[in-house]
PDB file of N, CA and C in Angstrom:
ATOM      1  N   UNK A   1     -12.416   2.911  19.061  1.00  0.00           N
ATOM      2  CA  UNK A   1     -12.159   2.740  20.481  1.00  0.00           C
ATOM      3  C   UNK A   1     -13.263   1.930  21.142  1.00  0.00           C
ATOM      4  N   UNK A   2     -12.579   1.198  21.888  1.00  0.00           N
ATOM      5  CA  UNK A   2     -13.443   0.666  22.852  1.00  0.00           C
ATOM      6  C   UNK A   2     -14.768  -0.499  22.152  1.00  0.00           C
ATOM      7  N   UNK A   3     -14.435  -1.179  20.962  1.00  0.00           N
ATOM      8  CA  UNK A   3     -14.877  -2.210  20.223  1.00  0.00           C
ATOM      9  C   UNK A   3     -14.547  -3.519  20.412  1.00  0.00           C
ATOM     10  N   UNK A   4     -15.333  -4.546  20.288  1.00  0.00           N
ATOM     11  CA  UNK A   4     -14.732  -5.942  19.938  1.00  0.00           C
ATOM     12  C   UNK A   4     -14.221  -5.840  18.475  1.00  0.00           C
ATOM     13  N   UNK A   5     -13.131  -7.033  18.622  1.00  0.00           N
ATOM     14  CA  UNK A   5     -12.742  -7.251  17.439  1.00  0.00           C
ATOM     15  C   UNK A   5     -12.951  -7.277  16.117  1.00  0.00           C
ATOM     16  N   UNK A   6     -14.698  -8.192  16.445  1.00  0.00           N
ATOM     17  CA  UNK A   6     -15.012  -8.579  15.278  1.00  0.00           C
ATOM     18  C   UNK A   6     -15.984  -6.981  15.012  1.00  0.00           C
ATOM     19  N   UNK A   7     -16.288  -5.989  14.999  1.00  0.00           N
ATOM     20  CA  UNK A   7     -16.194  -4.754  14.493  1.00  0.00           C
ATOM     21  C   UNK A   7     -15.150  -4.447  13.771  1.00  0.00           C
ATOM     22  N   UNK A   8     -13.889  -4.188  14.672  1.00  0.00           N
ATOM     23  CA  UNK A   8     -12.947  -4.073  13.946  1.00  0.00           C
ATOM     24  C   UNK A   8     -12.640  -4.596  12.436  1.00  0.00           C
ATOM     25  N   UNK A   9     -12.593  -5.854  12.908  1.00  0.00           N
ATOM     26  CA  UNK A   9     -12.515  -6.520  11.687  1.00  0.00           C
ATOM     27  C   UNK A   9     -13.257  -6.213  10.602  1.00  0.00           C
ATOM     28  N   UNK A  10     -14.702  -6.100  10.653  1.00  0.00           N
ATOM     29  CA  UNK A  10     -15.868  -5.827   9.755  1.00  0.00           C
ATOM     30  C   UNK A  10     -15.519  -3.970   8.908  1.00  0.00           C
ATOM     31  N   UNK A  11     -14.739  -3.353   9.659  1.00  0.00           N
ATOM     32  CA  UNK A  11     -14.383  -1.854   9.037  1.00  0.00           C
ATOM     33  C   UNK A  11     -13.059  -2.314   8.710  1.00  0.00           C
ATOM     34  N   UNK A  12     -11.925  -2.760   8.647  1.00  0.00           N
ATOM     35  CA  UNK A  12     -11.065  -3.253   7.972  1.00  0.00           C
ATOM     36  C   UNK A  12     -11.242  -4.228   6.951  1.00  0.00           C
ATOM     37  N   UNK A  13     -12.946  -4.717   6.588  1.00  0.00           N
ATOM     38  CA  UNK A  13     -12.672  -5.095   5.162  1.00  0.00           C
ATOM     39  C   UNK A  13     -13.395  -4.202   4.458  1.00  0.00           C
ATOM     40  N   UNK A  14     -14.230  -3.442   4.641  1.00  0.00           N
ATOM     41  CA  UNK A  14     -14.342  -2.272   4.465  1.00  0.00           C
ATOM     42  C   UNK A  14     -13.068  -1.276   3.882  1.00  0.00           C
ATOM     43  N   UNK A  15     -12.569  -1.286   4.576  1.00  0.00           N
ATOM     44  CA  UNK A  15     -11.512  -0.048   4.260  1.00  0.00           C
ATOM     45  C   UNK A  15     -10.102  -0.512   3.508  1.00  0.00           C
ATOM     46  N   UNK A  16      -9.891  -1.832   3.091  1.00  0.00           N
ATOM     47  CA  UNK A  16      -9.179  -2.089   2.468  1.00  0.00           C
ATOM     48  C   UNK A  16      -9.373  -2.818   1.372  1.00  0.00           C
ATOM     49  N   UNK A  17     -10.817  -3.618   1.263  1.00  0.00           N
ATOM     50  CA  UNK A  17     -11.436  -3.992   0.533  1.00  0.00           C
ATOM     51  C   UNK A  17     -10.687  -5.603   0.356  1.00  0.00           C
ATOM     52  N   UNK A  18     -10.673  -6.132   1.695  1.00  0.00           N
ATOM     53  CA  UNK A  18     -10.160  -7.413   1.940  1.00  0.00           C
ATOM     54  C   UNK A  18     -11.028  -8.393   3.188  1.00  0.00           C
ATOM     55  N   UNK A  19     -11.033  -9.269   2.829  1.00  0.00           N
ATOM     56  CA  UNK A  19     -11.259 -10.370   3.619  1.00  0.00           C
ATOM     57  C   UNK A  19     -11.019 -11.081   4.773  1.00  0.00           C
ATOM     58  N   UNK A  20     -10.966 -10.689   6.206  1.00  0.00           N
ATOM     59  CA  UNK A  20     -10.387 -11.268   7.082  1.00  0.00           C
ATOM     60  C   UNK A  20     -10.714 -12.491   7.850  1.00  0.00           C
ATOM     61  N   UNK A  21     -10.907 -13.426   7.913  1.00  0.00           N
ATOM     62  CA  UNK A  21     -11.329 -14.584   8.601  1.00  0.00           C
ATOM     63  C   UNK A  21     -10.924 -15.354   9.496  1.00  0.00           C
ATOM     64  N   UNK A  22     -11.584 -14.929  10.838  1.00  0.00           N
ATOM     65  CA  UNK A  22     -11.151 -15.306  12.344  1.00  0.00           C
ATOM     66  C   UNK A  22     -11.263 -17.058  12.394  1.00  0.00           C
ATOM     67  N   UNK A  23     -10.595 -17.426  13.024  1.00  0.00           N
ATOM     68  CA  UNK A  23     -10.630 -18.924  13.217  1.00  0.00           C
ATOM     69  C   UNK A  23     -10.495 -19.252  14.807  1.00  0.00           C
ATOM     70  N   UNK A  24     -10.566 -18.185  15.392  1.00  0.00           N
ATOM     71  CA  UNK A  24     -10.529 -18.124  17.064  1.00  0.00           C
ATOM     72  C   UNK A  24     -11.811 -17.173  17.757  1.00  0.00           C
ATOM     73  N   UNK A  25     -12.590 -17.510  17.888  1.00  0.00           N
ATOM     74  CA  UNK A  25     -13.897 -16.740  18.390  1.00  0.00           C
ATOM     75  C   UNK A  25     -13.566 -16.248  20.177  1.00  0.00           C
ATOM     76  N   UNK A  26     -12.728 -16.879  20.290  1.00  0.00           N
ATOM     77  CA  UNK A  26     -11.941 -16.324  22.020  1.00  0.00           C
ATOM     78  C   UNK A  26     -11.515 -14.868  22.033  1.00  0.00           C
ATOM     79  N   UNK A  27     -11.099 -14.935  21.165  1.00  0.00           N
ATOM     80  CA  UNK A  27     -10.384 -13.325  20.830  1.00  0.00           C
ATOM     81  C   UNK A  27     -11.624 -12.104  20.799  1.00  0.00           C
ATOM     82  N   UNK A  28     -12.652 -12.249  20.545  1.00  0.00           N
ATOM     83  CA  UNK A  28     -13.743 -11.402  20.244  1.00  0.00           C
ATOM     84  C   UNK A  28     -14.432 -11.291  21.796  1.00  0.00           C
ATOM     85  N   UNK A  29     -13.595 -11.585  23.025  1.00  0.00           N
ATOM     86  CA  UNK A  29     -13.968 -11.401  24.143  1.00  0.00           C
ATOM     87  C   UNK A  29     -13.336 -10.031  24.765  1.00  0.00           C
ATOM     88  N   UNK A  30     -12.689  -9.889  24.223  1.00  0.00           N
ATOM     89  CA  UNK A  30     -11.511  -8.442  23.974  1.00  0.00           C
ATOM     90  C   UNK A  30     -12.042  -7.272  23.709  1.00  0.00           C
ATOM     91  N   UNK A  31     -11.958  -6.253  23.808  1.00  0.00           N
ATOM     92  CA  UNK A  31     -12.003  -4.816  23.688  1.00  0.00           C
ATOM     93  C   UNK A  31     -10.972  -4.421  22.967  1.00  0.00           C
ATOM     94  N   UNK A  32     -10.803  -3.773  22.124  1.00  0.00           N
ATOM     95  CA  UNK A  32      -9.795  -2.971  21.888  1.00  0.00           C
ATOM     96  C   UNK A  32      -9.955  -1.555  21.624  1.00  0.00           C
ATOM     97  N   UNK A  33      -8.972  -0.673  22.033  1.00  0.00           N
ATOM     98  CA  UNK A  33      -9.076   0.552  22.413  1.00  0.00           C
ATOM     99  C   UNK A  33      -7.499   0.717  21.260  1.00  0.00           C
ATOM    100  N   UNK A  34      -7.369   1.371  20.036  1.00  0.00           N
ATOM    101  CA  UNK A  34      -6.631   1.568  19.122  1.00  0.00           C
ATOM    102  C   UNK A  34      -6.860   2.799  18.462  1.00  0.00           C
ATOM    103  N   UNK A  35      -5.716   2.966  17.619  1.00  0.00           N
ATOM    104  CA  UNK A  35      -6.135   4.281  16.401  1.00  0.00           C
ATOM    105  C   UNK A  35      -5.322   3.542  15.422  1.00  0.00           C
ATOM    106  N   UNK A  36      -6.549   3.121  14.330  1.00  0.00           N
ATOM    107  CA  UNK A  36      -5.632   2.822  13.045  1.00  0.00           C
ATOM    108  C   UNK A  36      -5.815   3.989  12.114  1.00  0.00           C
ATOM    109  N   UNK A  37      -6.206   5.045  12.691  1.00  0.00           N
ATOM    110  CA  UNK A  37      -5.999   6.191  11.285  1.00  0.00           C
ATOM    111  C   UNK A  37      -4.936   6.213  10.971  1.00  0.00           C
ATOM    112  N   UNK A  38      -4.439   6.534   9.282  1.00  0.00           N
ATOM    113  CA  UNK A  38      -2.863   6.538   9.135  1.00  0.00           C
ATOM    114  C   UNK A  38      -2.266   5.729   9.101  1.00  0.00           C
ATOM    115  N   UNK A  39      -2.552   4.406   9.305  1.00  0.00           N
ATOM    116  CA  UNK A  39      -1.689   3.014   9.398  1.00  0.00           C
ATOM    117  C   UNK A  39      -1.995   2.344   8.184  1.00  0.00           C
ATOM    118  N   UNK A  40      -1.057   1.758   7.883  1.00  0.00           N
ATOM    119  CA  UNK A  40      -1.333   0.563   6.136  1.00  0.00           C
ATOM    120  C   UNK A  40      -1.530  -0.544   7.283  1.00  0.00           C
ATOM    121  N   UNK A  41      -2.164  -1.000   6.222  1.00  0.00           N
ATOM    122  CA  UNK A  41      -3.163  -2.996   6.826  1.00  0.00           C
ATOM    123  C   UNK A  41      -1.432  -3.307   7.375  1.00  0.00           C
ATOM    124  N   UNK A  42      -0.203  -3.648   6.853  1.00  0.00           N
ATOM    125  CA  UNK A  42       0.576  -4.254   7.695  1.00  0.00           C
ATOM    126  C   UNK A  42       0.961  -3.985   8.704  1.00  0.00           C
ATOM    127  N   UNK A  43       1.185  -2.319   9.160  1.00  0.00           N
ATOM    128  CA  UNK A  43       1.223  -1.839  10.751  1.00  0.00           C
ATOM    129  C   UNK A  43      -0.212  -2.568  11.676  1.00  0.00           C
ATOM    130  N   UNK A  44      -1.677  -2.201  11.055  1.00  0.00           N
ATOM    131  CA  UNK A  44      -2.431  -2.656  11.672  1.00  0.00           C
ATOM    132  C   UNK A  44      -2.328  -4.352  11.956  1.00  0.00           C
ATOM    133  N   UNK A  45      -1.890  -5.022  11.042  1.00  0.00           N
ATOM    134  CA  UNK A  45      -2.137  -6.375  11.211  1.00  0.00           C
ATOM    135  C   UNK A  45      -1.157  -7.218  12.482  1.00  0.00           C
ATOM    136  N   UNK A  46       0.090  -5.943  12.602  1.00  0.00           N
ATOM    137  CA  UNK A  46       1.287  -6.716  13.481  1.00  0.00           C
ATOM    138  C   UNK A  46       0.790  -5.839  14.913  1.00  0.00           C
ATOM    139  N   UNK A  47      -0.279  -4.800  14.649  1.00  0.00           N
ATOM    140  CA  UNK A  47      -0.867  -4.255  16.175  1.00  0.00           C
ATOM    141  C   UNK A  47      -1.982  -5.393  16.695  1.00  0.00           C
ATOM    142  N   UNK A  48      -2.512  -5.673  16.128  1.00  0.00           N
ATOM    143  CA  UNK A  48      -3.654  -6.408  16.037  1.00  0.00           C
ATOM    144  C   UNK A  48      -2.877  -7.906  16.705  1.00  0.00           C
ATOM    145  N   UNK A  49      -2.000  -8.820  15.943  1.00  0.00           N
ATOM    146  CA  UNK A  49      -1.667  -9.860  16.489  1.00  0.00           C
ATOM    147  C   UNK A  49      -0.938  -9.244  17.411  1.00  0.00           C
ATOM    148  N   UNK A  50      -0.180  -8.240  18.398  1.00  0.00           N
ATOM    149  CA  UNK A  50       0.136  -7.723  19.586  1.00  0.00           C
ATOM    150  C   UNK A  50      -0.658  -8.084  20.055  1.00  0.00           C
ATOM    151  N   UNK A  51      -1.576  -7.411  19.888  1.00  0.00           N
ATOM    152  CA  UNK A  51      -2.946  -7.392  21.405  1.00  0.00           C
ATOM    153  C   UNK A  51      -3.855  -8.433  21.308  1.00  0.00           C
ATOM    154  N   UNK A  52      -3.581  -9.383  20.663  1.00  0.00           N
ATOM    155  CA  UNK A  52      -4.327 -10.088  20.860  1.00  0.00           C
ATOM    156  C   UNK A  52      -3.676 -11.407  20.977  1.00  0.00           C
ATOM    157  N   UNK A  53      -2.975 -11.347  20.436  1.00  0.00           N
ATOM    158  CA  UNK A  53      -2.153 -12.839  21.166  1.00  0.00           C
ATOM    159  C   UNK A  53      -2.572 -13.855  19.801  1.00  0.00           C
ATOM    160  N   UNK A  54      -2.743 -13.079  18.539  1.00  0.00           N
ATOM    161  CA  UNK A  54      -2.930 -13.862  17.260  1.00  0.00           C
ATOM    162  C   UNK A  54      -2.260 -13.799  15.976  1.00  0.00           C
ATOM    163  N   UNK A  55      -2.111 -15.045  15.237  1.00  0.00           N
ATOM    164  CA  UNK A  55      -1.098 -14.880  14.698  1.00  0.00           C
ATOM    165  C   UNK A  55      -2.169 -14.494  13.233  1.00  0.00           C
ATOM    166  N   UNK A  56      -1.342 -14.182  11.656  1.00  0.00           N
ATOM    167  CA  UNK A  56      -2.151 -13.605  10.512  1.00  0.00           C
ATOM    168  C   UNK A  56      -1.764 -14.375   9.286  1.00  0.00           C
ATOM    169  N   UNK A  57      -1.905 -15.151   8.342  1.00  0.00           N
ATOM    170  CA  UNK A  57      -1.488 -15.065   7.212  1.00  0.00           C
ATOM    171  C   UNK A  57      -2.090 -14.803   5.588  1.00  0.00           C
ATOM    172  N   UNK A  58      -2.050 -14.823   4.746  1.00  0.00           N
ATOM    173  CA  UNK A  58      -2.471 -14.424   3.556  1.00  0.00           C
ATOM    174  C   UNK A  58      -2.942 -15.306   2.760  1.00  0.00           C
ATOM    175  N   UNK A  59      -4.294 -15.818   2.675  1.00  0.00           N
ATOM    176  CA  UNK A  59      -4.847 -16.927   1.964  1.00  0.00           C
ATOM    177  C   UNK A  59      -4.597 -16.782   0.283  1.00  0.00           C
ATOM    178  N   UNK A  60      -4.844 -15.104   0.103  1.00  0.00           N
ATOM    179  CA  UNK A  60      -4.667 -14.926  -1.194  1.00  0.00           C
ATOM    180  C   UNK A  60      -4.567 -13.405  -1.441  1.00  0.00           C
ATOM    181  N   UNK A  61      -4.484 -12.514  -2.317  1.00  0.00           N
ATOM    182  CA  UNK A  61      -4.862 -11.090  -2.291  1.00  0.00           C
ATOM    183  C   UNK A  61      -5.648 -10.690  -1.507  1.00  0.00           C
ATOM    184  N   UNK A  62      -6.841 -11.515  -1.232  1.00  0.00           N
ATOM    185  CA  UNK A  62      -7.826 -10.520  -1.174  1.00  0.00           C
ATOM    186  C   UNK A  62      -8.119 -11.232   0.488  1.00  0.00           C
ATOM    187  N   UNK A  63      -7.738 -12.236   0.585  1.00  0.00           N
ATOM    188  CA  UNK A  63      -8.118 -12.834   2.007  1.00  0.00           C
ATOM    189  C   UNK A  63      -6.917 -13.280   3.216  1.00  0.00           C
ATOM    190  N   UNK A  64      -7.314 -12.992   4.551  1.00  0.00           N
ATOM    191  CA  UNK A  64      -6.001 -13.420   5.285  1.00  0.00           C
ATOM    192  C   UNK A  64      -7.326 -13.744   6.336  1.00  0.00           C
ATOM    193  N   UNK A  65      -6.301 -15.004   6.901  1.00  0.00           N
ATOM    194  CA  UNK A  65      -6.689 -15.849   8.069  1.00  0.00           C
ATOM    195  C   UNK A  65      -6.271 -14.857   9.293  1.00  0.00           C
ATOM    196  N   UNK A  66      -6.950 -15.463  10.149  1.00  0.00           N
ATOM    197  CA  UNK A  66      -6.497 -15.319  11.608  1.00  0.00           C
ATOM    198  C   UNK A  66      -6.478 -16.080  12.568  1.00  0.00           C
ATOM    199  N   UNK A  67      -5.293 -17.067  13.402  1.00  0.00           N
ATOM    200  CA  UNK A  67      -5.488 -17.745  14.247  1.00  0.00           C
ATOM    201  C   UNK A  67      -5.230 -17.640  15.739  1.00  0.00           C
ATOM    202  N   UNK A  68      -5.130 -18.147  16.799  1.00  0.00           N
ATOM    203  CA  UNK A  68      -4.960 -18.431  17.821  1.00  0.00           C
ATOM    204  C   UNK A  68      -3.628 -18.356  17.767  1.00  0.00           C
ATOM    205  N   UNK A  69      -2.267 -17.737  18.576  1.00  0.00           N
ATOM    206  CA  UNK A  69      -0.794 -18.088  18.874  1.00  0.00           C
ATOM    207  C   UNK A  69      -1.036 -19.233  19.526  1.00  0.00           C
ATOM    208  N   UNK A  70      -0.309 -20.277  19.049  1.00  0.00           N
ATOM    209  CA  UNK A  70       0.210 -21.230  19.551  1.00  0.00           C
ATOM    210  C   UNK A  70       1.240 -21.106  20.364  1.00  0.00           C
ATOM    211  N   UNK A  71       1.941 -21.830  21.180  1.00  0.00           N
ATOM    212  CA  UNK A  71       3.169 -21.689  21.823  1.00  0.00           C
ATOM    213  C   UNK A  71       3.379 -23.404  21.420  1.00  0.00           C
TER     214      UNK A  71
END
């Protein structure tokens, strides 16, 4: 609760033992106030681009991007 992102991020590779790599440093102006106890990385990943207005994809097993939504 009540973290920037890039925390977040830093205990989600931690806890899944994956790689996440922001490509939008705007987003880390954000707070987020969440509960991912109980959630698999794909619930978290489609909460995560919710609130933040970012989109996710999968570089490889072990790594996923993160960008800016475009419109």
């Amino acid at each position: 609760n009540n973290l920037p992102p890039r925390q977040v991020i830093t205990a989600l590779n931690k806890a899944f033992n994956i790689r996440f790599y922001c490509h939008n440093e705007v987003m880390n102006q954000f707070i987020l106030i969440a509960d991912f106890n109980n959630q698999n990385l794909g619930n978290i990943l489609e909460m995560l681009a919710k609130s933040l207005g970012i989109r996710y994809e999968f570089a490889s097993d072990n790594v996923i991007n993160l960008y800016e939504e475009k419109n």
